[in-house]
Protein backbone atom coordinates (compact mmCIF):
# COMPACT_ATOMS: atom_id res chain seq x y z
CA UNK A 1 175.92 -52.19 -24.16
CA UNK A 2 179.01 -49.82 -24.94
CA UNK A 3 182.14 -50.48 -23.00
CA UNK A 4 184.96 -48.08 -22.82
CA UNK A 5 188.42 -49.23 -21.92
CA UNK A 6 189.47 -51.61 -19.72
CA UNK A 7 185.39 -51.91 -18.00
CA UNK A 8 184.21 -54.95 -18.85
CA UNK A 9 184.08 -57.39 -15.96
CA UNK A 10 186.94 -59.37 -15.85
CA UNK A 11 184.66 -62.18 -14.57
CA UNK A 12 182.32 -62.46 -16.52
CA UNK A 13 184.58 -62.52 -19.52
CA UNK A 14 188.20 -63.59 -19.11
CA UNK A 15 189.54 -60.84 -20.45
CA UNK A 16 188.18 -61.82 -24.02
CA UNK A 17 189.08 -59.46 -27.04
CA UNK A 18 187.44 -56.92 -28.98
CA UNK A 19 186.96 -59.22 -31.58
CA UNK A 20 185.56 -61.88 -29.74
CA UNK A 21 183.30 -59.15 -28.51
CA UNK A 22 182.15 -58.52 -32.50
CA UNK A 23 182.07 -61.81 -33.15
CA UNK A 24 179.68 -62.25 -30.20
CA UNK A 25 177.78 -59.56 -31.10
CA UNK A 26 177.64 -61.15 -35.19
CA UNK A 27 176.19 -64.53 -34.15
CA UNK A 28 173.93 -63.19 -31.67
CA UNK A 29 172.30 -61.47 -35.04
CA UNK A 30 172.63 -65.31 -36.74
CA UNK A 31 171.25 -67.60 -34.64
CA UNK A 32 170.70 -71.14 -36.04
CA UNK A 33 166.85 -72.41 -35.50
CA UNK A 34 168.12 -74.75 -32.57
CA UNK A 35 169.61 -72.07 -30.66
CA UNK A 36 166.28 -69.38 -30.80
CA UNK A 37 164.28 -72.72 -29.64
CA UNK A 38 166.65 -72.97 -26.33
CA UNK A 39 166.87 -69.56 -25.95
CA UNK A 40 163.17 -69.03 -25.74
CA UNK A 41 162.95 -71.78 -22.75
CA UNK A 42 166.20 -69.75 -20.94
CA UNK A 43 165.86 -66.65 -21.28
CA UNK A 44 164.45 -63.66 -18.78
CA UNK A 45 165.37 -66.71 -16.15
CA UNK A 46 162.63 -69.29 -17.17
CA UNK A 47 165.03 -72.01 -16.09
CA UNK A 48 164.76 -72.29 -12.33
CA UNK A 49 165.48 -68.61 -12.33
CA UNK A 50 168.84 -68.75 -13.30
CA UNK A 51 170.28 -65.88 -15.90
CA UNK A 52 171.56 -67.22 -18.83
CA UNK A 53 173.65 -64.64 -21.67
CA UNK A 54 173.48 -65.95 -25.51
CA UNK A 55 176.40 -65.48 -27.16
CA UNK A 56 178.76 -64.66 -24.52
CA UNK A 57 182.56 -63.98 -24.75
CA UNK A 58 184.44 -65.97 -22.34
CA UNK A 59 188.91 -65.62 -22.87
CA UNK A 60 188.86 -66.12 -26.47
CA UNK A 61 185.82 -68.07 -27.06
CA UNK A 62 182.27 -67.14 -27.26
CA UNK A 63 179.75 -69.58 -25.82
CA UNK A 64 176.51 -70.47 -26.77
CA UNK A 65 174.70 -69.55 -23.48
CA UNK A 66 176.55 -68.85 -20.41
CA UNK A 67 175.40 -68.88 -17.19
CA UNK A 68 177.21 -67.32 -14.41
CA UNK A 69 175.87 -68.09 -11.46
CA UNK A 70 176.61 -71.62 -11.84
CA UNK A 71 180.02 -71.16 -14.49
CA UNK A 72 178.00 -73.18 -16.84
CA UNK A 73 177.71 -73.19 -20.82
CA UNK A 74 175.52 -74.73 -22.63
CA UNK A 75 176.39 -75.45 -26.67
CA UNK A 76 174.61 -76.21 -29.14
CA UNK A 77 176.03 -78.31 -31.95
CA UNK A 78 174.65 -78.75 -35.38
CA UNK A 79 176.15 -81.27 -38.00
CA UNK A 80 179.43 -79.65 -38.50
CA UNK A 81 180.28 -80.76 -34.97
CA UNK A 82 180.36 -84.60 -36.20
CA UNK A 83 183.45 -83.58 -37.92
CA UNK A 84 186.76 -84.67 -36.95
CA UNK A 85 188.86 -81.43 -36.91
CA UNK A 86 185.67 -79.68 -34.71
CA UNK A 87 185.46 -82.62 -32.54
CA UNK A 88 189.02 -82.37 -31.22
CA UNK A 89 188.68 -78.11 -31.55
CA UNK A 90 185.73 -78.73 -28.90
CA UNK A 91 187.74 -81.15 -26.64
CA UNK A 92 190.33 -78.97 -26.42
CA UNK A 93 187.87 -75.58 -25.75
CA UNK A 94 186.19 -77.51 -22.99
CA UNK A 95 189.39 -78.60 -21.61
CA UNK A 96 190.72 -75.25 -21.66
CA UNK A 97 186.92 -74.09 -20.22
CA UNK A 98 187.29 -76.65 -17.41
CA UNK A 99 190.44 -75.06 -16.75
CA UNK A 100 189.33 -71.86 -15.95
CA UNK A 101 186.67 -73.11 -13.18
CA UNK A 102 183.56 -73.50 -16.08
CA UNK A 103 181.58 -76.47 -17.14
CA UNK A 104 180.40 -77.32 -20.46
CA UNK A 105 177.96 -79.31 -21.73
CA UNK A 106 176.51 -79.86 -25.03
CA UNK A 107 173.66 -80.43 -26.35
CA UNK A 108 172.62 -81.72 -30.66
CA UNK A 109 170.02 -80.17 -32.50
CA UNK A 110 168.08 -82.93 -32.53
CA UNK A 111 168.07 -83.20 -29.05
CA UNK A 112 166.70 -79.38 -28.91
CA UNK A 113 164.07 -79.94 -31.15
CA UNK A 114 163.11 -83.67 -30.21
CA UNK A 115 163.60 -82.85 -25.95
């Protein structure tokens, strides 16, 4: 999807950066094993028929999935989310999240690939 300008939705993004938009775009080609599984079960609206985006730029952060409709994102943390200096970068993303009218809620890897 090429945008020119000032087109992108202010919405549906926040006003999020052209390099949040390349970052997006970099971990959408590097998904971790947890996040392919989840995206499988959400995608093309399997999930009572909502439309979920991977990798989606929202302000300056990209989320996991996003979902729109409801100003949800689902995140997917692996081990490096345990640590100390990520916890309290999360709590203050979701705060910040919350903030802007969007929900967050997370989700291990072992709960994706036990649930």
């Amino acid at each position: 999807m090429a945008y020119i300008g000032q087109t992108r939705d202010y919405l549906l993004h926040l006003k999020a950066k052209d390099e949040v938009f390349r970052k997006a775009h970099d971990l959408r080609h590097s998904m971790t094993d947890a996040e392919k599984l989840l995206w499988d079960k959400v995608r093309n609206r399997k999930l009572q028929g909502l439309k979920f985006r991977r990798q989606h730029t929202i302000h300056y952060y990209v989320a996991d999935f996003y979902c729109h409709e409801k100003r949800l994102i689902v995140e997917v943390d692996g081990g490096i989310h345990l640590e100390t200096a990520v916890k309290e970068h999360d709590v203050n993303r979701t705060a910040e999240l919350y903030r802007l009218g969007i929900m967050v809620i997370r989700f291990t890897n072992e709960q994706i690939f036990g649930q």
